[in-house]
C-alpha atoms as a PDB file:
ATOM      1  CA  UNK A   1     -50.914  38.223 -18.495  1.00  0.00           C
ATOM      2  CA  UNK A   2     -51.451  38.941 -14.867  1.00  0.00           C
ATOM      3  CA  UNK A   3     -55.023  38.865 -15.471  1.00  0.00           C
ATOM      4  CA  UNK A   4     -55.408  35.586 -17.380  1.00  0.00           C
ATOM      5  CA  UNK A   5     -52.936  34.300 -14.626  1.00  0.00           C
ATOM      6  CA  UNK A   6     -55.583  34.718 -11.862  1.00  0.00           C
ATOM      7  CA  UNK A   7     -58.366  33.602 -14.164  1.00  0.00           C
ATOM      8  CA  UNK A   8     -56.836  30.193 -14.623  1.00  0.00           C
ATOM      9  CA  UNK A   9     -55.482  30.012 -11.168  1.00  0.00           C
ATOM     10  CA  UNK A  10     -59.199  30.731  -9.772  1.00  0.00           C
ATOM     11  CA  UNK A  11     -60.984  28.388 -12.231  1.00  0.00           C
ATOM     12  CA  UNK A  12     -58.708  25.369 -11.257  1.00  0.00           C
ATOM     13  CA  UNK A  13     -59.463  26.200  -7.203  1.00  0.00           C
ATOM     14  CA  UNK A  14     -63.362  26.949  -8.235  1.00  0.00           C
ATOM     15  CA  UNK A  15     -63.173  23.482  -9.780  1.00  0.00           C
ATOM     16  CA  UNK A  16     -61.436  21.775  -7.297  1.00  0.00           C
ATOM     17  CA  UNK A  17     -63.977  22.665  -4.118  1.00  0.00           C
ATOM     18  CA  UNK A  18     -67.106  22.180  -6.479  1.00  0.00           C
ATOM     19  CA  UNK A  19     -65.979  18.636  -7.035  1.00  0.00           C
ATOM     20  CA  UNK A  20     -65.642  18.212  -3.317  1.00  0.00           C
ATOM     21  CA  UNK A  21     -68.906  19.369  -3.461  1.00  0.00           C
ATOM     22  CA  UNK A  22     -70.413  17.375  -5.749  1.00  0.00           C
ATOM     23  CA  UNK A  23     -69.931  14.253  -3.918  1.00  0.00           C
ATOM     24  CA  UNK A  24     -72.949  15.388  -1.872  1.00  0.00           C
ATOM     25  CA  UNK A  25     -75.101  14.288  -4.705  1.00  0.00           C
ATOM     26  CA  UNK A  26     -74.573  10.762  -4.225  1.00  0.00           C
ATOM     27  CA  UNK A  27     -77.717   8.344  -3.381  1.00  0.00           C
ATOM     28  CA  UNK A  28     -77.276   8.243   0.098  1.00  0.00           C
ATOM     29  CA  UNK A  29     -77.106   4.376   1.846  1.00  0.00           C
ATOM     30  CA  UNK A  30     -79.579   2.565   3.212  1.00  0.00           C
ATOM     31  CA  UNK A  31     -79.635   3.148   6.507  1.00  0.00           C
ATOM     32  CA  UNK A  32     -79.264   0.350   9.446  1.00  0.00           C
ATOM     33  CA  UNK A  33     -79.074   0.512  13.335  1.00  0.00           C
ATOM     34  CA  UNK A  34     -75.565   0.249  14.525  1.00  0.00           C
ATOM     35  CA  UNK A  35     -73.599   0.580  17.984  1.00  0.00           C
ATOM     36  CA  UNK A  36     -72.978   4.143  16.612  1.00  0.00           C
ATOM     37  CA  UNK A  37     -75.878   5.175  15.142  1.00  0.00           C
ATOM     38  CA  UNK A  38     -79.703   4.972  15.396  1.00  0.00           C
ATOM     39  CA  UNK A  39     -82.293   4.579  12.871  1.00  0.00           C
ATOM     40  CA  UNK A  40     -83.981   7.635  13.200  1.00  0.00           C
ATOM     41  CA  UNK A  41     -80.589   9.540  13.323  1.00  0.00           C
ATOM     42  CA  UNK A  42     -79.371   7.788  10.068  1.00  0.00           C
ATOM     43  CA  UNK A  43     -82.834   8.391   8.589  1.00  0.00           C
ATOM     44  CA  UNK A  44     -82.134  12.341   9.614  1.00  0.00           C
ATOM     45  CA  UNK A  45     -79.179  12.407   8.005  1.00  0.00           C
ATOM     46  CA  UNK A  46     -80.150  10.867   4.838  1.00  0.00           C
ATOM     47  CA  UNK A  47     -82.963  13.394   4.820  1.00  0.00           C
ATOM     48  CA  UNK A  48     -80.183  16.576   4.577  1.00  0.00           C
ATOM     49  CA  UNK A  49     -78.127  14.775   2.278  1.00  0.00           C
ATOM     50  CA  UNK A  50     -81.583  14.285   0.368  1.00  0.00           C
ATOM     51  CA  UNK A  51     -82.750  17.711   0.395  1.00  0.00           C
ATOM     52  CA  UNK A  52     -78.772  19.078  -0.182  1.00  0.00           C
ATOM     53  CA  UNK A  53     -78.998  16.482  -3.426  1.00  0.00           C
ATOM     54  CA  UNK A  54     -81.977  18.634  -4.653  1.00  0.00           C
ATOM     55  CA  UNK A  55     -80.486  22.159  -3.560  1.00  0.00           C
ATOM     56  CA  UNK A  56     -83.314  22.987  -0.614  1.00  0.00           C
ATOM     57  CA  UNK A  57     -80.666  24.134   1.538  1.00  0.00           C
ATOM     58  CA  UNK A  58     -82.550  26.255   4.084  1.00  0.00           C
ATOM     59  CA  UNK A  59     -84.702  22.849   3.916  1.00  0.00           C
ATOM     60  CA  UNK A  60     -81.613  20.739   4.618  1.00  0.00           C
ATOM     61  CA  UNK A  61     -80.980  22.974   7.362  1.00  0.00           C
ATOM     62  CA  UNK A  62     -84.185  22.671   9.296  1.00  0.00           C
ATOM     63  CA  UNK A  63     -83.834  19.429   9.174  1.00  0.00           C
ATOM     64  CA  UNK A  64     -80.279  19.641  10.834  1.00  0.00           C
ATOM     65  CA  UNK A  65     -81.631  21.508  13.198  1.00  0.00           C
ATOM     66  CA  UNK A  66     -84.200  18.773  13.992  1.00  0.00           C
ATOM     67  CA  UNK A  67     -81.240  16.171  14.612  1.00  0.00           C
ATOM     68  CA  UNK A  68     -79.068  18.756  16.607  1.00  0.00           C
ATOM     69  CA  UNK A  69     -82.250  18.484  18.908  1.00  0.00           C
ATOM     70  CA  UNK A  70     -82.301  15.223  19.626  1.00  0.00           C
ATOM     71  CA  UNK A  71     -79.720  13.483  22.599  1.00  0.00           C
ATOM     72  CA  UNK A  72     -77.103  12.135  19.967  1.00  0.00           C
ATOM     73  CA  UNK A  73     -74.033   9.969  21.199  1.00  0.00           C
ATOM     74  CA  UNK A  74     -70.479  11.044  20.476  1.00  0.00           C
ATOM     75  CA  UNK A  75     -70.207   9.680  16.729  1.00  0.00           C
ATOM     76  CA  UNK A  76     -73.876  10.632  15.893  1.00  0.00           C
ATOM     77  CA  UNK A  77     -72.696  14.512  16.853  1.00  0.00           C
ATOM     78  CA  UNK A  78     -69.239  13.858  14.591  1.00  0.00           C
ATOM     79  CA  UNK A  79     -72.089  12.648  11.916  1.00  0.00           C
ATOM     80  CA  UNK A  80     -74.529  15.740  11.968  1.00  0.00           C
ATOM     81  CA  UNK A  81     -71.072  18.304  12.140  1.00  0.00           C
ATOM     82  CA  UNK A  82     -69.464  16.926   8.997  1.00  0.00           C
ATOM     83  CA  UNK A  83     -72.854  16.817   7.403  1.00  0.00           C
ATOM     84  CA  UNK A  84     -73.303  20.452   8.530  1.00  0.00           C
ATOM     85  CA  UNK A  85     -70.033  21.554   7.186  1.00  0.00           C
ATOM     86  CA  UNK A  86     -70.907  19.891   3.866  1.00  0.00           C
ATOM     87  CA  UNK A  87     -74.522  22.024   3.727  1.00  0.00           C
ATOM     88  CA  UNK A  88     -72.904  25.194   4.085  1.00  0.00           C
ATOM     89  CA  UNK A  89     -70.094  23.995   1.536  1.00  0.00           C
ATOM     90  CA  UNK A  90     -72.763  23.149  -0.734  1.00  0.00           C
ATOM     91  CA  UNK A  91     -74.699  26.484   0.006  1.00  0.00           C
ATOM     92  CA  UNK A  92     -71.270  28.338  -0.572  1.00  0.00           C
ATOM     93  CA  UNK A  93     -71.503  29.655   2.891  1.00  0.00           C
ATOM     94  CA  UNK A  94     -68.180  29.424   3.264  1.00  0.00           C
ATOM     95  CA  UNK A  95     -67.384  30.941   6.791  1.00  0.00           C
ATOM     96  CA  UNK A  96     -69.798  28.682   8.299  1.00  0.00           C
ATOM     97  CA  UNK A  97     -67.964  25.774   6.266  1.00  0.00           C
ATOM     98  CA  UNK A  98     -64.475  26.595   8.191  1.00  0.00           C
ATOM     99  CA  UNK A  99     -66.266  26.980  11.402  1.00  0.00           C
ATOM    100  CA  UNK A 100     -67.550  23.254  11.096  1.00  0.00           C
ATOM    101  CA  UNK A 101     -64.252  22.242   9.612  1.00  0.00           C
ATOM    102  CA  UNK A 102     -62.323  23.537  12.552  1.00  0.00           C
ATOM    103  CA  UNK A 103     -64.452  21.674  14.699  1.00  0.00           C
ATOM    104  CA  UNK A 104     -63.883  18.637  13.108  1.00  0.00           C
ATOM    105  CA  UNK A 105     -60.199  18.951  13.121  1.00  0.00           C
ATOM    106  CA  UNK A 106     -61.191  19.428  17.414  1.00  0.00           C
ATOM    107  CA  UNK A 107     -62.611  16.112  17.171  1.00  0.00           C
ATOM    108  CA  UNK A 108     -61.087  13.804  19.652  1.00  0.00           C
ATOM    109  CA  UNK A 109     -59.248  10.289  17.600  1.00  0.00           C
ATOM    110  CA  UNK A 110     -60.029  11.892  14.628  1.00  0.00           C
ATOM    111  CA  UNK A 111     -59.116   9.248  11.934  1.00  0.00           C
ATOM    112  CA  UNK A 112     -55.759  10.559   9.822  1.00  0.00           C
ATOM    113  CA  UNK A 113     -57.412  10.333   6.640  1.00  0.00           C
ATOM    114  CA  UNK A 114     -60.767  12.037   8.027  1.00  0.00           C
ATOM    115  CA  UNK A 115     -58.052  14.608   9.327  1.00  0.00           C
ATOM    116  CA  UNK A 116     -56.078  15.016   5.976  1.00  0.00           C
ATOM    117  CA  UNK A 117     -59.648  14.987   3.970  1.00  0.00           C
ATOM    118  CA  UNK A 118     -60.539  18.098   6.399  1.00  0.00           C
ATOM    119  CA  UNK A 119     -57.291  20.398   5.993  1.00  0.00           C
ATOM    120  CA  UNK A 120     -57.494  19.541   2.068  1.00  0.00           C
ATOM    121  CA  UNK A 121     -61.036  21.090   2.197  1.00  0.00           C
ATOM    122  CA  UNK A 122     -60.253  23.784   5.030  1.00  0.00           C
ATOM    123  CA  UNK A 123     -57.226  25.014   2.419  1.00  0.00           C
ATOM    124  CA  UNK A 124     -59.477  24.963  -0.665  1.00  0.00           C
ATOM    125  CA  UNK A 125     -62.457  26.993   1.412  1.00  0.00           C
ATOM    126  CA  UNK A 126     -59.877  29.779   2.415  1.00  0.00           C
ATOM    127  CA  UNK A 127     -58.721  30.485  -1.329  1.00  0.00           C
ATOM    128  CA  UNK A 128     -62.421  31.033  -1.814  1.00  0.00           C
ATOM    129  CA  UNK A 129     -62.332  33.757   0.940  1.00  0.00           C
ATOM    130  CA  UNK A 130     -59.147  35.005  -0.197  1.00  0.00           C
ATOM    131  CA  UNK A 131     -57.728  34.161   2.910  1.00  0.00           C
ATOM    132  CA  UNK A 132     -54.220  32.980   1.564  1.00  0.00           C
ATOM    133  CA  UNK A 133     -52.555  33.087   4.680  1.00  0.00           C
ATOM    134  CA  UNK A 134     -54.787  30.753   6.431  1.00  0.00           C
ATOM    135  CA  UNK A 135     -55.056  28.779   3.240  1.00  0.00           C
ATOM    136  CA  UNK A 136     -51.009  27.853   2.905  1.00  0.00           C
ATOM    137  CA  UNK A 137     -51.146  26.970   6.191  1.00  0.00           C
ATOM    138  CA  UNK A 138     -53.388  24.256   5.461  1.00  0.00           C
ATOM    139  CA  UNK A 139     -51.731  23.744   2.365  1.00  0.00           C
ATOM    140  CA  UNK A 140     -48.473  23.277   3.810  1.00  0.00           C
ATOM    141  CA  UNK A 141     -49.887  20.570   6.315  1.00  0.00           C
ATOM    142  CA  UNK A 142     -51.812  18.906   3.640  1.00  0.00           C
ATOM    143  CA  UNK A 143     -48.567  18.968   1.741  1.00  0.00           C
ATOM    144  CA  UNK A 144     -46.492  17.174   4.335  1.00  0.00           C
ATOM    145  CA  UNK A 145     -49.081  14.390   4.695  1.00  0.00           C
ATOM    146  CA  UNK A 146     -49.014  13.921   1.327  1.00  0.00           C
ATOM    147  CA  UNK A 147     -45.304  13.857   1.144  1.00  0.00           C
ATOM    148  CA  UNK A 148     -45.438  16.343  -1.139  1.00  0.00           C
ATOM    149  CA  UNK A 149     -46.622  14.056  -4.396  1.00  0.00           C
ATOM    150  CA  UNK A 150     -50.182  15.732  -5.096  1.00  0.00           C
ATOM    151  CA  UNK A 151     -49.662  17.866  -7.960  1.00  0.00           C
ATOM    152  CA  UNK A 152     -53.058  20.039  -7.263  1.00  0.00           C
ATOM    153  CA  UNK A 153     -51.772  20.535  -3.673  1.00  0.00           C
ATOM    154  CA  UNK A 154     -48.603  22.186  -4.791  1.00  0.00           C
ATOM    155  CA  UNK A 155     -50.154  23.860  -7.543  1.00  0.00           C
ATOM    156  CA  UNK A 156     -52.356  25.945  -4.729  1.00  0.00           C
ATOM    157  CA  UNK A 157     -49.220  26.591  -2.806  1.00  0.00           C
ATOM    158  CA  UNK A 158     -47.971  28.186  -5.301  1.00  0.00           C
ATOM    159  CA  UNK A 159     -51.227  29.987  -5.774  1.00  0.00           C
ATOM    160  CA  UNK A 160     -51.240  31.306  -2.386  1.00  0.00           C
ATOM    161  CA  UNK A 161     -47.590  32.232  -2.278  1.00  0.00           C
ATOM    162  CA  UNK A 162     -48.691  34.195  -5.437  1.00  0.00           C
ATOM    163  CA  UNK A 163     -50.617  36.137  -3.931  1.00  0.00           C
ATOM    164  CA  UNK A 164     -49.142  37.077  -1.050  1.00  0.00           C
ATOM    165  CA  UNK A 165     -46.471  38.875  -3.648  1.00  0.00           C
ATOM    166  CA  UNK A 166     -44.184  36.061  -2.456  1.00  0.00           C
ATOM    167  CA  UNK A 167     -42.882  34.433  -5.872  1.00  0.00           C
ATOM    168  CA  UNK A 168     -39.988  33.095  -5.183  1.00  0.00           C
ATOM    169  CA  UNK A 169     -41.400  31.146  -2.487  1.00  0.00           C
ATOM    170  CA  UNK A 170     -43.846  29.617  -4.833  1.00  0.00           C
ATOM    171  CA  UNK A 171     -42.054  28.704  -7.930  1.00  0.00           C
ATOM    172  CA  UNK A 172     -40.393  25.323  -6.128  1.00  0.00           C
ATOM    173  CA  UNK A 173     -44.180  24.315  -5.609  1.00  0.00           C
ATOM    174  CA  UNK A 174     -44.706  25.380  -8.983  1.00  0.00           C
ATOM    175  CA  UNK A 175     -42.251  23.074 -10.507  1.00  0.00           C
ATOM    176  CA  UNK A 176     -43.105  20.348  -8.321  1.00  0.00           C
ATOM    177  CA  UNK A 177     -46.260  20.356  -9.292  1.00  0.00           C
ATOM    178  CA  UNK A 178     -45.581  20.343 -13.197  1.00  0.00           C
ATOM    179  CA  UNK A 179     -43.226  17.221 -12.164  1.00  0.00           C
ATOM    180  CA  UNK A 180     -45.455  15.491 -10.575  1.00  0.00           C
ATOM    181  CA  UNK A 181     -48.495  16.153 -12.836  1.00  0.00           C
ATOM    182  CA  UNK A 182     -46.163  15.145 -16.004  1.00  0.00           C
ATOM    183  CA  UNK A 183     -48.782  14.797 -18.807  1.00  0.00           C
ATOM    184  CA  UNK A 184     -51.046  15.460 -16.364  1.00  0.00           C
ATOM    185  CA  UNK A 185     -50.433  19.113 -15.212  1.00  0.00           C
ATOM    186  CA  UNK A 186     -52.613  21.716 -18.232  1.00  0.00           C
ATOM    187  CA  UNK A 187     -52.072  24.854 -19.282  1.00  0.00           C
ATOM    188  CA  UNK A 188     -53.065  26.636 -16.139  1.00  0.00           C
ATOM    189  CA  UNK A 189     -50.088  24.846 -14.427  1.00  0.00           C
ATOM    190  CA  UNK A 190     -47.193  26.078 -17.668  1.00  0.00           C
ATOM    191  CA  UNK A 191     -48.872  29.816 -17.300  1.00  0.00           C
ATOM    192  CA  UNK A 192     -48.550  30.464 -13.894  1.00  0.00           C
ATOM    193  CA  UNK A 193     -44.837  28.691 -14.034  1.00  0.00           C
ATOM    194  CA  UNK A 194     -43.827  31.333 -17.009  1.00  0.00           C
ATOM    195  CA  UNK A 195     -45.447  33.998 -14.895  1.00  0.00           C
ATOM    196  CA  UNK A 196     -43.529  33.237 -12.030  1.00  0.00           C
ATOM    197  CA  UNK A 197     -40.171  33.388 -13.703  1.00  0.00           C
ATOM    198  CA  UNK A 198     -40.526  36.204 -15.323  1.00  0.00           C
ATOM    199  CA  UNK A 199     -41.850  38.145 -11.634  1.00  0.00           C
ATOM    200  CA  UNK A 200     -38.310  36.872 -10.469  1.00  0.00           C
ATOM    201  CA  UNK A 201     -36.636  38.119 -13.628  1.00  0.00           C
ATOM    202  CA  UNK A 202     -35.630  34.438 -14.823  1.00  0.00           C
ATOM    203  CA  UNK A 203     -35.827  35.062 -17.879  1.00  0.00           C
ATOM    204  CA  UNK A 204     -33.850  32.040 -19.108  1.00  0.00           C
ATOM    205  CA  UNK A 205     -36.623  29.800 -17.346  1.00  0.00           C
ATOM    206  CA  UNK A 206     -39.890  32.009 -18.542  1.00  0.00           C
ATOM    207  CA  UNK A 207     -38.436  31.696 -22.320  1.00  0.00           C
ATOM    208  CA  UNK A 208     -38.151  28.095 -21.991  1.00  0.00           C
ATOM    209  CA  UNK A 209     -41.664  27.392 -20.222  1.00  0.00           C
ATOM    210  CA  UNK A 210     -43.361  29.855 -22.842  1.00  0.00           C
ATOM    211  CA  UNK A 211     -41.837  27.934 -25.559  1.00  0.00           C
ATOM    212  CA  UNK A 212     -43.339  24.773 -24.059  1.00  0.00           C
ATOM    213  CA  UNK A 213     -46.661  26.412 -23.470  1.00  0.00           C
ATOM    214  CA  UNK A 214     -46.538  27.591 -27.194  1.00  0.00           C
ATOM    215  CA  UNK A 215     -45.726  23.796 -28.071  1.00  0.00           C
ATOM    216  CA  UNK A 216     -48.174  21.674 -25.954  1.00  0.00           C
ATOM    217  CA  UNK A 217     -51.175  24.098 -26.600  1.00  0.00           C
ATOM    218  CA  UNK A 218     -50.698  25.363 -30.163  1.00  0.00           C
ATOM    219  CA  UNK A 219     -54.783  25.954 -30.000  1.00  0.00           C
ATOM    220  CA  UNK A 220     -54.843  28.086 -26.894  1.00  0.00           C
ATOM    221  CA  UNK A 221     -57.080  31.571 -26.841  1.00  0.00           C
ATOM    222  CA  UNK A 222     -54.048  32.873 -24.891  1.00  0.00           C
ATOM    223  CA  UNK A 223     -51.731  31.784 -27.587  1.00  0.00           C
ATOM    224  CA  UNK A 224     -50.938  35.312 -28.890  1.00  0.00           C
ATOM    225  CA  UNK A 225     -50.440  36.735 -25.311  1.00  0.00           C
ATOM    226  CA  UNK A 226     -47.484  33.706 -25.127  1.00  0.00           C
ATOM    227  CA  UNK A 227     -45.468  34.655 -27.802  1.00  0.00           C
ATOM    228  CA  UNK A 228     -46.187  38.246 -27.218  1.00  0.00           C
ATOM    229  CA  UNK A 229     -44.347  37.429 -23.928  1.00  0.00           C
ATOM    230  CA  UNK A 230     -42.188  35.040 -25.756  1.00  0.00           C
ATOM    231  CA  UNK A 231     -40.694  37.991 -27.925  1.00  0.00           C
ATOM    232  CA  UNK A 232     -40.359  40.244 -25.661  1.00  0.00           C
ATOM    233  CA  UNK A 233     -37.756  38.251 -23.666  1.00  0.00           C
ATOM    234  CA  UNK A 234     -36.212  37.077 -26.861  1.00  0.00           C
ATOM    235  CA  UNK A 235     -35.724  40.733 -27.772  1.00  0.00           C
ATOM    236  CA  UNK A 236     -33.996  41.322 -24.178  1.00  0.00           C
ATOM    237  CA  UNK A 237     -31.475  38.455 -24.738  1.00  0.00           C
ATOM    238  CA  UNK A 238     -30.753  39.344 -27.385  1.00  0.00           C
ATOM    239  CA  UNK A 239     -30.093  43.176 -26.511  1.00  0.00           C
ATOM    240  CA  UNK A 240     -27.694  42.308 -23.826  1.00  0.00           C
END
């Protein structure tokens, strides 16, 4: 169970940074001089995005290089970090990712939602290192700003807490993200409920949650694991 736990828990986190990620794909704008921004700047950027679009990331990067050579204004240096930070995203180079990220979050009048967008990826990037400290902490900010409604959010809170061995912690996150997902919130999100019940010895609570994993997803390849777990508590109720 443990194992299938982690495997569904590091799927949904897999899946949730390569979306991020996959927004780099999109045709980038046509560029136009602005206060902020010069042509040949714009143009430099579109080139990375270009070259991150078809995967030539040590391309991507020379051509970063070429635009961190040039005298840029204030914005145009905000511009080339976050595209920087979304290279090495893209090229899975993940502690240069947090190193840009960070820097972002220096930024001076960062916008709120350019701030919130950066902690949401900063927490995602740490559960790829395995850095679950560093990852709640984002978490737990991203949470707030959220005001705790974001169903994936909490579900990675809970993930973290998890694996810090601290699952009593994370089964409130748990089951606010299973409320908040309502038809929403898959498999993944029932499992790693049931499993954190039944690490706290609730086994009133696992019972019921693998009865409703057993019910929602009758054609799950972890069906048989369920009510192997399922029995098992029955069998202790019933003993007592």
């Amino acid at each position: 169970m443990k194992t299938m736990r982690a495997r569904l828990m590091r799927a949904a986190v897999v899946a949730a940074v390569l979306q991020a990620s996959l927004t780099l794909a999109a045709e980038p704008p046509a560029i136009e001089e602005t206060i902020d921004m010069s042509v040949a700047v714009g143009n430099g950027l579109s080139e990375v995005m270009g070259l991150m679009d078809a995967r030539q990331f040590a391309e991507a990067e020379a051509a970063l290089q070429r635009l961190r050579a040039m005298t840029l204004n204030d914005y145009e240096k905000s511009r080339v970090l976050q595209t920087s930070a979304q290279l090495n995203l893209a090229a899975q180079q993940y502690p240069e990712a947090i190193a840009d990220y960070e820097a972002i979050l220096q930024t001076e009048n960062l916008p709120e939602a350019e701030r919130v967008a950066t902690i949401d990826v900063l927490g995602q990037v740490h559960l790829q290192v395995q850095d679950w400290d560093s990852a709640l902490g984002y978490l737990l900010d991203l949470n707030q700003s959220q005001g705790g409604s974001n169903m994936e959010t909490l579900f990675r809170i809970a993930f973290s807490y998890s694996q810090l061995g601290k699952p009593a912690e994370a089964i409130p996150y748990m089951e606010q993200a299973i409320v908040q997902g309502g038809a929403g919130a898959g498999e993944a999100y029932y499992s790693n409920m049931a499993t954190l019940y039944m690490a706290v010895k609730d086994d009133a609570h696992a019972r019921a949650t693998l009865e409703q994993l057993i019910q929602k997803f009758p054609d799950s390849a972890n069906r048989a694991s369920y009510q192997q777990n399922l029995d098992i508590l029955n069998a202790r109720a019933a003993a007592r």
